[in-house]
PDB file of N, CA and C in Angstrom:
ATOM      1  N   UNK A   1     110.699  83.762  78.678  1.00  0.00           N
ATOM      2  CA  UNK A   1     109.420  84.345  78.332  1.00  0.00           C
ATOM      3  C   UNK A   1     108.328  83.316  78.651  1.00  0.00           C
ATOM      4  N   UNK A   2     107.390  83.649  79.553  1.00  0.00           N
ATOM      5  CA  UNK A   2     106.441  82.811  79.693  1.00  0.00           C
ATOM      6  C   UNK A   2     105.328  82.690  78.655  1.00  0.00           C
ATOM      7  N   UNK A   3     104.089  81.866  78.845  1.00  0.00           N
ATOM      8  CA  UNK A   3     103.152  81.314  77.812  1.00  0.00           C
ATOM      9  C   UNK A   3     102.437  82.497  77.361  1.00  0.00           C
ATOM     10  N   UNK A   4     102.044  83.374  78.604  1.00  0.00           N
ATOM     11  CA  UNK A   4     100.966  84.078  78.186  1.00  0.00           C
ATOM     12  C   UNK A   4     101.728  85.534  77.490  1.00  0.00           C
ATOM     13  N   UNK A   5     102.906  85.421  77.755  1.00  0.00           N
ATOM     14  CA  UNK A   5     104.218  86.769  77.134  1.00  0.00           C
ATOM     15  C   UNK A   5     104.047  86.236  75.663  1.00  0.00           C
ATOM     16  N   UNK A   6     104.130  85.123  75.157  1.00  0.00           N
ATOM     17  CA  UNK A   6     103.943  84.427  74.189  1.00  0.00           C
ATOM     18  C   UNK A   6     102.896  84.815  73.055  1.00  0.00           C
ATOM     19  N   UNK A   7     102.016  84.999  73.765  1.00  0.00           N
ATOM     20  CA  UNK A   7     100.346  84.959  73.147  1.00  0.00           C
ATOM     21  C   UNK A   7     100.201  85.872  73.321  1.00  0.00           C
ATOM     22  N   UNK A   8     100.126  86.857  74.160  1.00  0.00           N
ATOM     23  CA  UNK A   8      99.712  88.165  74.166  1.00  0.00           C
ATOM     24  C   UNK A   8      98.448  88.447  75.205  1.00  0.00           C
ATOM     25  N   UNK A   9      98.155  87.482  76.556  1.00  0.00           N
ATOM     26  CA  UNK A   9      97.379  87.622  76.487  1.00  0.00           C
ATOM     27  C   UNK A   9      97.239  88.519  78.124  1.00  0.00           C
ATOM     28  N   UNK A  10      95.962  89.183  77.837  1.00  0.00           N
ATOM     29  CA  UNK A  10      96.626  90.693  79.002  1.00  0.00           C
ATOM     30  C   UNK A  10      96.486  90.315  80.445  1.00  0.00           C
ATOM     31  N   UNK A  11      97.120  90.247  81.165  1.00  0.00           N
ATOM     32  CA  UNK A  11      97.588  90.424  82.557  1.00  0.00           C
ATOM     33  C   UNK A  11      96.028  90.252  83.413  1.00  0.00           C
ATOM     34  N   UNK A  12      95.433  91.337  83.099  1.00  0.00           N
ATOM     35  CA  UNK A  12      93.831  91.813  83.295  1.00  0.00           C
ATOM     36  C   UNK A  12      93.309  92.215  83.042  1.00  0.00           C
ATOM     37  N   UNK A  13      91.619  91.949  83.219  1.00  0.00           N
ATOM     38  CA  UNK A  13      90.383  92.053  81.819  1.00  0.00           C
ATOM     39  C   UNK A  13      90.229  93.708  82.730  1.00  0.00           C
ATOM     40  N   UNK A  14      89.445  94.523  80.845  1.00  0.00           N
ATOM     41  CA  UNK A  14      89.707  95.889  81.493  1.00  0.00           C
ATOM     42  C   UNK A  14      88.335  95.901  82.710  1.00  0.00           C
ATOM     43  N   UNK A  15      88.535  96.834  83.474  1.00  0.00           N
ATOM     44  CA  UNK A  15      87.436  96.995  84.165  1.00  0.00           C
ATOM     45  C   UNK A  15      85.997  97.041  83.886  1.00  0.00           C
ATOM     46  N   UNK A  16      84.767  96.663  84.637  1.00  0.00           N
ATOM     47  CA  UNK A  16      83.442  96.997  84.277  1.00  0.00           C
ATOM     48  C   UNK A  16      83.158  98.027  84.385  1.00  0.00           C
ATOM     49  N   UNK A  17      82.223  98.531  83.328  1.00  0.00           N
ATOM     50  CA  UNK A  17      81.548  99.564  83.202  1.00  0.00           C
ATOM     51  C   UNK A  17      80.678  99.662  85.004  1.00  0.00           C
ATOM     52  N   UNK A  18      80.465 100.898  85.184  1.00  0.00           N
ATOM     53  CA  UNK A  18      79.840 101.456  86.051  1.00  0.00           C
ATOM     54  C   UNK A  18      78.087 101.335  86.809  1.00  0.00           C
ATOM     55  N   UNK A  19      77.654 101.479  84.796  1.00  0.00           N
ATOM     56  CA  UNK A  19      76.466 100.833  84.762  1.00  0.00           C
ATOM     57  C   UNK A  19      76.329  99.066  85.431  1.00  0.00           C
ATOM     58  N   UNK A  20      76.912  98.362  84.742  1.00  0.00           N
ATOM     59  CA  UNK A  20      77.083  97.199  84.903  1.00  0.00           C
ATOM     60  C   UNK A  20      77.431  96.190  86.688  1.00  0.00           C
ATOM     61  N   UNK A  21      78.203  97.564  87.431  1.00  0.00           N
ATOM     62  CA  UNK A  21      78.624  97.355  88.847  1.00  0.00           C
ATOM     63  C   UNK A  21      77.578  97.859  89.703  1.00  0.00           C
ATOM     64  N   UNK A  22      76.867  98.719  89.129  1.00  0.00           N
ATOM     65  CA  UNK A  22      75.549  99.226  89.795  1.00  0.00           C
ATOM     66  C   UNK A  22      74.648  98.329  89.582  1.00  0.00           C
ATOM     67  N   UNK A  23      74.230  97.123  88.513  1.00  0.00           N
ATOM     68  CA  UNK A  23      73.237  96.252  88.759  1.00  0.00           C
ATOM     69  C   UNK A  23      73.853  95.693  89.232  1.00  0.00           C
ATOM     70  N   UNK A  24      74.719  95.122  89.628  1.00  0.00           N
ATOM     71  CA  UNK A  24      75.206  93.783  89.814  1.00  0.00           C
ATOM     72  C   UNK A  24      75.089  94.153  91.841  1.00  0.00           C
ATOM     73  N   UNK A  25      75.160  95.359  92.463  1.00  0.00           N
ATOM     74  CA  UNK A  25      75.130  95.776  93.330  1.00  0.00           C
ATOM     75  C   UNK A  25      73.655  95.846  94.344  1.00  0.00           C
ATOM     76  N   UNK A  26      72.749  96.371  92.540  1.00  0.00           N
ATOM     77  CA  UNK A  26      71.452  96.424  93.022  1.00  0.00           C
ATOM     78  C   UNK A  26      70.942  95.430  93.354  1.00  0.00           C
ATOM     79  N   UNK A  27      70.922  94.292  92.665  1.00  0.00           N
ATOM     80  CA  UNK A  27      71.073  92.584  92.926  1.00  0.00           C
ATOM     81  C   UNK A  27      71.141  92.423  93.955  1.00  0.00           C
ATOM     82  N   UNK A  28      72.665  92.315  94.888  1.00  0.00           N
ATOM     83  CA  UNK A  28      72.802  92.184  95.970  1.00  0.00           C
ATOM     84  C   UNK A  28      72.164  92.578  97.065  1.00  0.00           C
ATOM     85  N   UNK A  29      72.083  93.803  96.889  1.00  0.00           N
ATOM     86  CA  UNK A  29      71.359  94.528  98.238  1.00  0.00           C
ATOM     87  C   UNK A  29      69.602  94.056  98.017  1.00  0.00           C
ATOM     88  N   UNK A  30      69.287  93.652  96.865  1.00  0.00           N
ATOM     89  CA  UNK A  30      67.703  92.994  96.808  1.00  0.00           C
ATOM     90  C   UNK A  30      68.121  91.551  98.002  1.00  0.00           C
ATOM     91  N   UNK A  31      69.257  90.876  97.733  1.00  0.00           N
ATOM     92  CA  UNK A  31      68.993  89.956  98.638  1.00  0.00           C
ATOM     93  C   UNK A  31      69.696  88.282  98.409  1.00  0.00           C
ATOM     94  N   UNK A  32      69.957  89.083  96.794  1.00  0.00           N
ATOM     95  CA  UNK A  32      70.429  88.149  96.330  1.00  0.00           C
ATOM     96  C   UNK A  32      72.021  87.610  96.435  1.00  0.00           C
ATOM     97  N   UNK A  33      72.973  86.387  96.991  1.00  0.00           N
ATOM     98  CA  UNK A  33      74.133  86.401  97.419  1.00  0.00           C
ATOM     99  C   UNK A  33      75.298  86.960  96.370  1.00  0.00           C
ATOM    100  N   UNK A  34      76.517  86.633  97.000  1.00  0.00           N
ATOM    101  CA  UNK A  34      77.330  87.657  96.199  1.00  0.00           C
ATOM    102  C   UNK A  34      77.925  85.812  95.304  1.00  0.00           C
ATOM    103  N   UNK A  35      77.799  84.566  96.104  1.00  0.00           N
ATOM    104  CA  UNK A  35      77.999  83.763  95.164  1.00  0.00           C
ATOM    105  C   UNK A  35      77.087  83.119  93.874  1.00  0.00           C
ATOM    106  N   UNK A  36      75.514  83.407  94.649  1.00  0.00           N
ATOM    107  CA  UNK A  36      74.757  82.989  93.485  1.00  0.00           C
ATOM    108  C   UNK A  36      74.497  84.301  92.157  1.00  0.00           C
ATOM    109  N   UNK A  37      75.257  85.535  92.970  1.00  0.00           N
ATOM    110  CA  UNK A  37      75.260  86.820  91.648  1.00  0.00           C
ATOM    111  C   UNK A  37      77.066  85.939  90.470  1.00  0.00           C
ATOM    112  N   UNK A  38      77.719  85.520  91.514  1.00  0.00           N
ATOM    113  CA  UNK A  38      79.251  85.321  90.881  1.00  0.00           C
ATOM    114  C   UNK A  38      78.824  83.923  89.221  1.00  0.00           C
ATOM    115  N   UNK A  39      77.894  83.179  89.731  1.00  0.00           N
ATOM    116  CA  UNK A  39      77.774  81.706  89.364  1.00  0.00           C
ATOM    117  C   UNK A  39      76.749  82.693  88.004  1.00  0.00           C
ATOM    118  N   UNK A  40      75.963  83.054  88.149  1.00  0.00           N
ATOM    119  CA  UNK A  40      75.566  83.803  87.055  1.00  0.00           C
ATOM    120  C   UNK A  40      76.013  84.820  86.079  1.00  0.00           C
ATOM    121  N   UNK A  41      76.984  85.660  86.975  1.00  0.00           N
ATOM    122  CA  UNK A  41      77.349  86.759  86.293  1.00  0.00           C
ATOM    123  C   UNK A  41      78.749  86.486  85.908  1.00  0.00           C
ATOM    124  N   UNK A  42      79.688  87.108  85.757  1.00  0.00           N
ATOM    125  CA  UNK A  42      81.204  87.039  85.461  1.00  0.00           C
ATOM    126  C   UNK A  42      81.951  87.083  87.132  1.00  0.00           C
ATOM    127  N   UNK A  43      81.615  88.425  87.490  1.00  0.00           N
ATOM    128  CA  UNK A  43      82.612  88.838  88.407  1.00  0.00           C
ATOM    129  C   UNK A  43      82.693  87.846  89.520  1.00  0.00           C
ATOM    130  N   UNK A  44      83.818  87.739  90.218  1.00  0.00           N
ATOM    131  CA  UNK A  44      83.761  86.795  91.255  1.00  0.00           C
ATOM    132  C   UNK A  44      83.003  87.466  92.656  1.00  0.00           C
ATOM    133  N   UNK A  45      82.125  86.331  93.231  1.00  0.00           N
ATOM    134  CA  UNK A  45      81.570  86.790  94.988  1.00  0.00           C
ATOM    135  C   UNK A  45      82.544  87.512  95.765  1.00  0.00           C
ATOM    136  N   UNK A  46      83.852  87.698  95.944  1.00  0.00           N
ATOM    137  CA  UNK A  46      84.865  88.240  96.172  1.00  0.00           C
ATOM    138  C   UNK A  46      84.867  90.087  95.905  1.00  0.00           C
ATOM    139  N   UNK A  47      84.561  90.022  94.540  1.00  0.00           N
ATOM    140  CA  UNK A  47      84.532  91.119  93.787  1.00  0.00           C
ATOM    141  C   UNK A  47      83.079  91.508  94.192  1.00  0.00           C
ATOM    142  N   UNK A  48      81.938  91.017  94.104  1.00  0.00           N
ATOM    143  CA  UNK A  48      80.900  91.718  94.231  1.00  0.00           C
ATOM    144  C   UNK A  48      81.005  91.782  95.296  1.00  0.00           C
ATOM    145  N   UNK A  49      81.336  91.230  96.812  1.00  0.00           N
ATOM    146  CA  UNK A  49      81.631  91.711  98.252  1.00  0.00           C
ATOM    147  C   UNK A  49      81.977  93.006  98.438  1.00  0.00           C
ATOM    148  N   UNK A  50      83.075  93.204  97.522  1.00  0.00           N
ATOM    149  CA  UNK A  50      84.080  94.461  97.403  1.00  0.00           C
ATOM    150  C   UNK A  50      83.331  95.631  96.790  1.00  0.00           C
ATOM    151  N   UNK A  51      82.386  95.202  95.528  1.00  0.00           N
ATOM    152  CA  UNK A  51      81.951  96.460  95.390  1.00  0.00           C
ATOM    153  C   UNK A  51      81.002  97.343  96.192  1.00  0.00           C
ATOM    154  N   UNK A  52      79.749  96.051  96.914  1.00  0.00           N
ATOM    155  CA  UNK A  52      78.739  96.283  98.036  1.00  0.00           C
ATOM    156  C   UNK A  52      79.272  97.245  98.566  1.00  0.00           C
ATOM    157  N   UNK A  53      80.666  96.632  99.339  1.00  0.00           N
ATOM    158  CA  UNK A  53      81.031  97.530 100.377  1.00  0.00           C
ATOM    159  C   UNK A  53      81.414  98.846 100.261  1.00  0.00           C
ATOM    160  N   UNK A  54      82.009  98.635  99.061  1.00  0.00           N
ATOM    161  CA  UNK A  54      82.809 100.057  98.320  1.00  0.00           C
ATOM    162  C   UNK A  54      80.972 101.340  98.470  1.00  0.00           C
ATOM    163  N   UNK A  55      80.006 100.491  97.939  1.00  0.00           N
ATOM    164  CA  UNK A  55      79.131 101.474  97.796  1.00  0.00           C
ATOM    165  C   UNK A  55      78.429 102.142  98.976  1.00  0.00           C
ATOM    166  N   UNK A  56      78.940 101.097  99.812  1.00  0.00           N
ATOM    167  CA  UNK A  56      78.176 101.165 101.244  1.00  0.00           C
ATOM    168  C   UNK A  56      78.669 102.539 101.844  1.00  0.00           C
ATOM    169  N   UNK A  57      80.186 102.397 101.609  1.00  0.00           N
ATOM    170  CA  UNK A  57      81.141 103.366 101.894  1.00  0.00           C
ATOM    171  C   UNK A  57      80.421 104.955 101.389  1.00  0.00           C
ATOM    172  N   UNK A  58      80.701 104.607 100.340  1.00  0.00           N
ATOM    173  CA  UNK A  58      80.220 105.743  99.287  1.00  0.00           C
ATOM    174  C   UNK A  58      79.121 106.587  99.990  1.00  0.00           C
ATOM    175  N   UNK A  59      78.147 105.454 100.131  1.00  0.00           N
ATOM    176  CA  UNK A  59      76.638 106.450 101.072  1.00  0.00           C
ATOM    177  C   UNK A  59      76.902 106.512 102.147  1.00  0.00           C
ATOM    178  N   UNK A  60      78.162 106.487 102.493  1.00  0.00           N
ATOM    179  CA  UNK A  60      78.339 107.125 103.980  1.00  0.00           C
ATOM    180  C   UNK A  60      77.464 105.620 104.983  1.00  0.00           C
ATOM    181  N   UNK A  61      77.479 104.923 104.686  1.00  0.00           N
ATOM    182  CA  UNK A  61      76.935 103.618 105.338  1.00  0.00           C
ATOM    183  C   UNK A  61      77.814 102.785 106.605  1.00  0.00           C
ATOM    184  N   UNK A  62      79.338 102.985 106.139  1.00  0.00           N
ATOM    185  CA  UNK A  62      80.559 102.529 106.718  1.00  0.00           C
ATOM    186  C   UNK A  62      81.662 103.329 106.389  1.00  0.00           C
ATOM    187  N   UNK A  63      82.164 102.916 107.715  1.00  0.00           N
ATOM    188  CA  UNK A  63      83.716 103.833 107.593  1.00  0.00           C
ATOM    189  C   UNK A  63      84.549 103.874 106.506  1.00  0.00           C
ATOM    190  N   UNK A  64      85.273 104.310 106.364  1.00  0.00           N
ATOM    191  CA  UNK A  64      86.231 104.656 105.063  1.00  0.00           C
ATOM    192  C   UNK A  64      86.724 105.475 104.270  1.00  0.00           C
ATOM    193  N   UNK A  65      87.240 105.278 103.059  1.00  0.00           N
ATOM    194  CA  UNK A  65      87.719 106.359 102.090  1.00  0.00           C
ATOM    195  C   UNK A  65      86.641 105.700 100.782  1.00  0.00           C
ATOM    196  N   UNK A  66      85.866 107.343 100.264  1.00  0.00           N
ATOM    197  CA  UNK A  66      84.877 107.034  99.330  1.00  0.00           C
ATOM    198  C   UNK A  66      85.801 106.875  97.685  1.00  0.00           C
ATOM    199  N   UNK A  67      84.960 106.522  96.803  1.00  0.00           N
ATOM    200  CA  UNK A  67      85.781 106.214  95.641  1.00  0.00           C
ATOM    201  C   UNK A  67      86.840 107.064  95.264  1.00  0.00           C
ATOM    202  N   UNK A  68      85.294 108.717  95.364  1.00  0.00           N
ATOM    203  CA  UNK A  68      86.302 109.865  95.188  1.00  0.00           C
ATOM    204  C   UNK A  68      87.354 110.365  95.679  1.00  0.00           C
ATOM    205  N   UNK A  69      87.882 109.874  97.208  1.00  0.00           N
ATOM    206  CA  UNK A  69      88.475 109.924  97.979  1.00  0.00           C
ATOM    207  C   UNK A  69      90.053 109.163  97.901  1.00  0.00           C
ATOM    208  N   UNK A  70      89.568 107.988  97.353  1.00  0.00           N
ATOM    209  CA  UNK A  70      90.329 106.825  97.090  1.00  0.00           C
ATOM    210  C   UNK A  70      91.457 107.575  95.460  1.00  0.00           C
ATOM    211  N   UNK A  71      90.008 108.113  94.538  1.00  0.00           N
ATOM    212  CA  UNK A  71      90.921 108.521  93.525  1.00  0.00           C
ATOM    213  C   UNK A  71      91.723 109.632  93.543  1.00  0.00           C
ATOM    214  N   UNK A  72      91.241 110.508  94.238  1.00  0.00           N
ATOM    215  CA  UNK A  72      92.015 111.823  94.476  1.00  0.00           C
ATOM    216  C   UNK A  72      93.638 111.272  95.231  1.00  0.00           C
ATOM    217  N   UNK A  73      93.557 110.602  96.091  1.00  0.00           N
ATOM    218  CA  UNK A  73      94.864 109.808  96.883  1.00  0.00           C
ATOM    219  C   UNK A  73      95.535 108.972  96.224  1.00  0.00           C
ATOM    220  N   UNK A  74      94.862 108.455  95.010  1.00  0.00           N
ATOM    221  CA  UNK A  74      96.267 107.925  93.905  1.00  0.00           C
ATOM    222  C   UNK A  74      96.564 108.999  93.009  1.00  0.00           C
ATOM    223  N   UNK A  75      95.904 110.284  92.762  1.00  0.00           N
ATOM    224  CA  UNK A  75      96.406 111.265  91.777  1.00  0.00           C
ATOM    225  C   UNK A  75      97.337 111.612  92.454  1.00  0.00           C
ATOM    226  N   UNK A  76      97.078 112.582  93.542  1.00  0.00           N
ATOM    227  CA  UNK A  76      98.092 113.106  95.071  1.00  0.00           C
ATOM    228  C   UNK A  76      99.330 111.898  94.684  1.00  0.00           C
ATOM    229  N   UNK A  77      99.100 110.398  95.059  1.00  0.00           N
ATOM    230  CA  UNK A  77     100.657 110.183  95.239  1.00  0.00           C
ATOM    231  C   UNK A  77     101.080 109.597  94.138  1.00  0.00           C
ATOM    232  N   UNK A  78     100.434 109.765  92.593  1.00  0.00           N
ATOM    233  CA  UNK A  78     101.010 109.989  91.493  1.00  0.00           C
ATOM    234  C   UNK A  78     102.150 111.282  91.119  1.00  0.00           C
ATOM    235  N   UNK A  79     101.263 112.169  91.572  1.00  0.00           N
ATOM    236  CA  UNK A  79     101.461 113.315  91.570  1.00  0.00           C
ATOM    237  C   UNK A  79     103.129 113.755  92.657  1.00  0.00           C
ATOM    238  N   UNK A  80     103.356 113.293  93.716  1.00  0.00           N
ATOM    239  CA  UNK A  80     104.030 113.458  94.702  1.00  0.00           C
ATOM    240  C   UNK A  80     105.203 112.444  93.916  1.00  0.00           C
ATOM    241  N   UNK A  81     104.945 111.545  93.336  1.00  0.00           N
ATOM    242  CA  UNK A  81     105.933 110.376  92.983  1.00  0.00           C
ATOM    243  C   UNK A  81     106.831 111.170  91.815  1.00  0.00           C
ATOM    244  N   UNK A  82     105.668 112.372  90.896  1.00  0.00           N
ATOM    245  CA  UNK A  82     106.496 112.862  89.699  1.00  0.00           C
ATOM    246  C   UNK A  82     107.424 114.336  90.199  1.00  0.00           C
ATOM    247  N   UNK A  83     106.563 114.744  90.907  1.00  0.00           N
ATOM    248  CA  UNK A  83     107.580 115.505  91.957  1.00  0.00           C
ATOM    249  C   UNK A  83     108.996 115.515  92.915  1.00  0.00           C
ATOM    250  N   UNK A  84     108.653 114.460  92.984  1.00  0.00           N
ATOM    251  CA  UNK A  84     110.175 113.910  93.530  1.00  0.00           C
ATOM    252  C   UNK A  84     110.931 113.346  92.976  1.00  0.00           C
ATOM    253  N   UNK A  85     110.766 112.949  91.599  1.00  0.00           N
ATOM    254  CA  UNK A  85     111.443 113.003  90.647  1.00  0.00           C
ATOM    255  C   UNK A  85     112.184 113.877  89.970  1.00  0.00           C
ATOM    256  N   UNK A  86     111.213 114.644  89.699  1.00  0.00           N
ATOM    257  CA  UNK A  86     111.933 116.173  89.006  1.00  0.00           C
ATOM    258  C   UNK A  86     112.615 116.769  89.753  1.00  0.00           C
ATOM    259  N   UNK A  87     112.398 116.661  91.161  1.00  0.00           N
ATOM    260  CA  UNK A  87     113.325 117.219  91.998  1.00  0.00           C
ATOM    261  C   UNK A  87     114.724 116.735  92.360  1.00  0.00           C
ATOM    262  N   UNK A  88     114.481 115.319  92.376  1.00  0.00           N
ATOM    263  CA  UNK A  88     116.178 114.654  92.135  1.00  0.00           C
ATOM    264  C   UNK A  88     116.575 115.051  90.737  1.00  0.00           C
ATOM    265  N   UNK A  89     116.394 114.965  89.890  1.00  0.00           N
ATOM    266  CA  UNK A  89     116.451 115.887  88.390  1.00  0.00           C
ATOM    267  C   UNK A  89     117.545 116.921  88.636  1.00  0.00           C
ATOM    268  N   UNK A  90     116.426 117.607  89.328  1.00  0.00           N
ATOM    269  CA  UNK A  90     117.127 119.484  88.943  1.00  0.00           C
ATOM    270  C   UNK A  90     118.603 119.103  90.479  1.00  0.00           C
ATOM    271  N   UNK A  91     118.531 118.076  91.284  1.00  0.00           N
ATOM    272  CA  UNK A  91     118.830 118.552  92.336  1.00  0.00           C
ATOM    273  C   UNK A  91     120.730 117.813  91.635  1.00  0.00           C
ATOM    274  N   UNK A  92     120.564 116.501  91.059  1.00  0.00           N
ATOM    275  CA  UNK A  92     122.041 116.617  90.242  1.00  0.00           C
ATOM    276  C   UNK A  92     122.533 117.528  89.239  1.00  0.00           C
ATOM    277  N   UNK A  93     120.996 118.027  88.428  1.00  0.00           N
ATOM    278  CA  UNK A  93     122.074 119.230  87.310  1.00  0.00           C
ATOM    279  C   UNK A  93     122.422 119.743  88.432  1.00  0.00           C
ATOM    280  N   UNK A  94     122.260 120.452  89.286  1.00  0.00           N
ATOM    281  CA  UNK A  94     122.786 121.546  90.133  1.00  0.00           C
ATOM    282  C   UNK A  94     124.142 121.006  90.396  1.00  0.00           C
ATOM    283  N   UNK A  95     124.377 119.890  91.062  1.00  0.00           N
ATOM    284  CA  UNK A  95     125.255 119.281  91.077  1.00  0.00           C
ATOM    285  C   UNK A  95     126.024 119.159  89.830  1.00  0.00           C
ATOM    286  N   UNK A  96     125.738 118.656  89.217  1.00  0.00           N
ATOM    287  CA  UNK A  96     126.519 119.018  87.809  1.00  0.00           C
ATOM    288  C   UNK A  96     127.337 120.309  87.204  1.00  0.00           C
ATOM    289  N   UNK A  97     126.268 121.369  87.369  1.00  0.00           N
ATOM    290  CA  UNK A  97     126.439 122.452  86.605  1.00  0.00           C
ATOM    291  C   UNK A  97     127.400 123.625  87.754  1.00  0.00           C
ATOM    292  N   UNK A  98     127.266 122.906  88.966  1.00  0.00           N
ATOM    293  CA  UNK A  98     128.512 123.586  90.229  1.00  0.00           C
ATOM    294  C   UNK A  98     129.720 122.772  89.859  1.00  0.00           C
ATOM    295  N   UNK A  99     129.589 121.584  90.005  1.00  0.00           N
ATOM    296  CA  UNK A  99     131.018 121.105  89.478  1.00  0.00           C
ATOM    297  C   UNK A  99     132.050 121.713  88.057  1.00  0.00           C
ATOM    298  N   UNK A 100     130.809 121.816  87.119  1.00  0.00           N
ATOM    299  CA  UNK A 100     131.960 122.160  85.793  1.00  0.00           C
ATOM    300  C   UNK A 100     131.550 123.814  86.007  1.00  0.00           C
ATOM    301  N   UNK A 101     130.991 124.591  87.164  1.00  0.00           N
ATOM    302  CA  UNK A 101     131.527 126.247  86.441  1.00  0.00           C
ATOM    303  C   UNK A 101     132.699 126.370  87.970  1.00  0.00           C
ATOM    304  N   UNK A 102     133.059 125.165  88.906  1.00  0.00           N
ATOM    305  CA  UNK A 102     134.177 125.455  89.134  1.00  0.00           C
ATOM    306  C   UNK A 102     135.403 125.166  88.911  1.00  0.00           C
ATOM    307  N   UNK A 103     135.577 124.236  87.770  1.00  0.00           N
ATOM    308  CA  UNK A 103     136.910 124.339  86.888  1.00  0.00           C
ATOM    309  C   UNK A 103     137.414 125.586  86.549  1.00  0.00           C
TER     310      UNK A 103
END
């Protein structure tokens, strides 16, 4: 068991609020860098890079998949992952339930 299994302490901080990624965005695009937003704010220049772009995306600015786009495609292969589950499921009872009604 490692230190932080120990302590309890979580893996990763929960996400920012929305509000909060939208100033930190508006910032940027005023002019201001994504390291002198990082040195002030929490999130890392890394992260505010990522969101710029993410928004850039969003307004149709640059190529890509938009947030909504992005989330609908992890429901889909949430969704596809529980499906193919249930389907190996039913696909051994079957298997099962042919084996013992031909005794």
């Amino acid at each position: 068991m490692s230190l932080n299994e120990e302590i309890n302490v979580p893996k990763t901080r929960p996400a920012y609020p929305p509000e909060y990624r939208e100033q930190i965005i508006s910032l940027a695009r005023s002019g201001r860098t994504p390291e002198d937003l990082a040195r002030e704010f929490e999130p890392s220049a890394q992260t505010i890079r990522t969101w710029v772009a993410q928004a850039q995306t969003d307004a149709g600015q640059r190529p890509g998949l938009t947030s909504d786009e992005k989330e609908e495609l992890a429901r889909l292969r949430r969704e596809n992952k529980q499906l193919r589950e249930e389907r190996e499921i039913l696909r051994k009872a079957t298997a099962f339930f042919v084996r013992e009604t031909s005794r």
